[in-house]
C-alpha atoms as a PDB file:
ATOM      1  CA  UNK A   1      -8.492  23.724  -4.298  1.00  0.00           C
ATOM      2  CA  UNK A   2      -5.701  24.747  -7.108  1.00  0.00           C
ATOM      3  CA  UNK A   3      -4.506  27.363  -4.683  1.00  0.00           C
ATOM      4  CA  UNK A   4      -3.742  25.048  -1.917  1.00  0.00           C
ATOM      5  CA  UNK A   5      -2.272  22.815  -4.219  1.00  0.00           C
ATOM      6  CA  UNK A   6      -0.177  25.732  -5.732  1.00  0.00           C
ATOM      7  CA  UNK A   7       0.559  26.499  -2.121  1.00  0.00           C
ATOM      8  CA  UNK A   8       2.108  22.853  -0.888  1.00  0.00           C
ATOM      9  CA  UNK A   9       3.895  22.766  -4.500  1.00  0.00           C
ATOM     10  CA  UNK A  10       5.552  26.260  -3.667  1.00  0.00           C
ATOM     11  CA  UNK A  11       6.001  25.981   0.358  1.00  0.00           C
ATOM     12  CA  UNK A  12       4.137  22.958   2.592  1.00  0.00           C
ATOM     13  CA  UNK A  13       5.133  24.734   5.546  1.00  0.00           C
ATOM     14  CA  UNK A  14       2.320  27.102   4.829  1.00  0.00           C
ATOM     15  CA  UNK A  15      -0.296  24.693   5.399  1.00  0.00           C
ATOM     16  CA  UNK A  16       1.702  21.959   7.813  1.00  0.00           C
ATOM     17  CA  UNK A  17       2.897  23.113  10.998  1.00  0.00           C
ATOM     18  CA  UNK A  18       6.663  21.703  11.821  1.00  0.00           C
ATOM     19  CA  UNK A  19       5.616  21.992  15.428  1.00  0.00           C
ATOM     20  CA  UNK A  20       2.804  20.075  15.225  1.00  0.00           C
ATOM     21  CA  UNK A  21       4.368  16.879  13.445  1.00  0.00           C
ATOM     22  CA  UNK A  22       7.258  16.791  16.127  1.00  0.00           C
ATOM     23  CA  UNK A  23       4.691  17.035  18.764  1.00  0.00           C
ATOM     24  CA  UNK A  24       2.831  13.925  17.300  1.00  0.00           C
ATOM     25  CA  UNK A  25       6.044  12.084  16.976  1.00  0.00           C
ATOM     26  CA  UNK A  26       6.718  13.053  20.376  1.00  0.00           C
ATOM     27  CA  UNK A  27       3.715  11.622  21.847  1.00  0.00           C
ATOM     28  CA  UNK A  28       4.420   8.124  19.425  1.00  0.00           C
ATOM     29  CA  UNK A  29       7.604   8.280  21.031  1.00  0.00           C
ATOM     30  CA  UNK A  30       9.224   8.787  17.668  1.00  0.00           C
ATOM     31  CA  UNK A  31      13.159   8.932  17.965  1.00  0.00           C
ATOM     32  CA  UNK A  32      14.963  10.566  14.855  1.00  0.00           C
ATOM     33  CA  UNK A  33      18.371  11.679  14.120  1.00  0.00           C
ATOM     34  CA  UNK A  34      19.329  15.311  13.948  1.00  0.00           C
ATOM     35  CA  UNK A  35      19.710  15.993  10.121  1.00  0.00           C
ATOM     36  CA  UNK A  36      18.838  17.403   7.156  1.00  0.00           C
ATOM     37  CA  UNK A  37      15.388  15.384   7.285  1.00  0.00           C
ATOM     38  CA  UNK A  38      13.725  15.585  10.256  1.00  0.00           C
ATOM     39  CA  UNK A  39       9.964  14.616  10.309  1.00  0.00           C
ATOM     40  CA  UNK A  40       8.229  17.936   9.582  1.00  0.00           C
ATOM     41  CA  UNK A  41      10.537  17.774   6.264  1.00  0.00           C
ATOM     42  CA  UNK A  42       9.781  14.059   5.509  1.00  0.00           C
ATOM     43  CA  UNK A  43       6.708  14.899   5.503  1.00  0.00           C
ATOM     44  CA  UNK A  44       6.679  17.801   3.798  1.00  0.00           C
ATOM     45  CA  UNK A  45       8.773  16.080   0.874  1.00  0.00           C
ATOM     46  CA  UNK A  46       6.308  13.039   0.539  1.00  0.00           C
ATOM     47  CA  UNK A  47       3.258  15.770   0.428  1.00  0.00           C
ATOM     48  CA  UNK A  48       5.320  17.319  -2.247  1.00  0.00           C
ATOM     49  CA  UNK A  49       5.982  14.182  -4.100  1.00  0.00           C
ATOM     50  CA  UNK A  50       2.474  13.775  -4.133  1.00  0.00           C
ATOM     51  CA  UNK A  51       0.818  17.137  -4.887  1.00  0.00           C
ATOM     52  CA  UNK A  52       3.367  16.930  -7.968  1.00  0.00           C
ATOM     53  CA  UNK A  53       2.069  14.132  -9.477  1.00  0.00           C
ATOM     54  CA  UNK A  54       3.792  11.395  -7.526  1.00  0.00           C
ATOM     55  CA  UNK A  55       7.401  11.826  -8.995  1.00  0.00           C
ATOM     56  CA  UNK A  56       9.526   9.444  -8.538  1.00  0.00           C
ATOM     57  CA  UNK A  57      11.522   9.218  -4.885  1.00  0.00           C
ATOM     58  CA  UNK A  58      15.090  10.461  -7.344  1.00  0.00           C
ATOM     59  CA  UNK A  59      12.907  13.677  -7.997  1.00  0.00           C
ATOM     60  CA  UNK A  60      11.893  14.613  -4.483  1.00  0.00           C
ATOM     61  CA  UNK A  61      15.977  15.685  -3.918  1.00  0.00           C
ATOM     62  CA  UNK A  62      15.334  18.457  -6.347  1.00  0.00           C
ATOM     63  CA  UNK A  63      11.930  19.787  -4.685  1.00  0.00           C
ATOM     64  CA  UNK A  64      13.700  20.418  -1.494  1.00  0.00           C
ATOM     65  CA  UNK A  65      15.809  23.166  -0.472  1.00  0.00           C
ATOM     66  CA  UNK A  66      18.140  20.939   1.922  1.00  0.00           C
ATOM     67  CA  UNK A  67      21.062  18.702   0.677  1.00  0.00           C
ATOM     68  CA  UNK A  68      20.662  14.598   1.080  1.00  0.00           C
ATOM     69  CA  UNK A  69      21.456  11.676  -0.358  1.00  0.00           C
END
């Protein structure tokens, strides 16, 4: 259990599948923006937020490696 929460602290892509989120919002006929948070990283970030102790939403810039505001 503490090494797939080290994991989704370090990388969530190694458990969640980018593919598979934009297939489900495909199929919920999802529309997003092209940018620097699509919904595999949304996700990603909120799983993040949580697995560190649901930080605050001005902390989550700092766990990513993309730039937004």
């Amino acid at each position: 259990m503490l090494r797939r929460l080290r994991q989704i602290k370090e990388d969530p892509f190694q458990i969640l599948q980018p593919t598979v989120i934009e297939s489900i919002c495909d199929e919920l006929d999802y529309d997003w923006r092209s940018g620097p948070l699509d919904p595999a990283h949304t996700v990603a970030l909120f799983v993040q937020q949580i697995a560190e102790g649901n930080v605050p939403c001005t902390e989550v810039c700092h766990l990513s490696d993309r730039q937004f505001q």
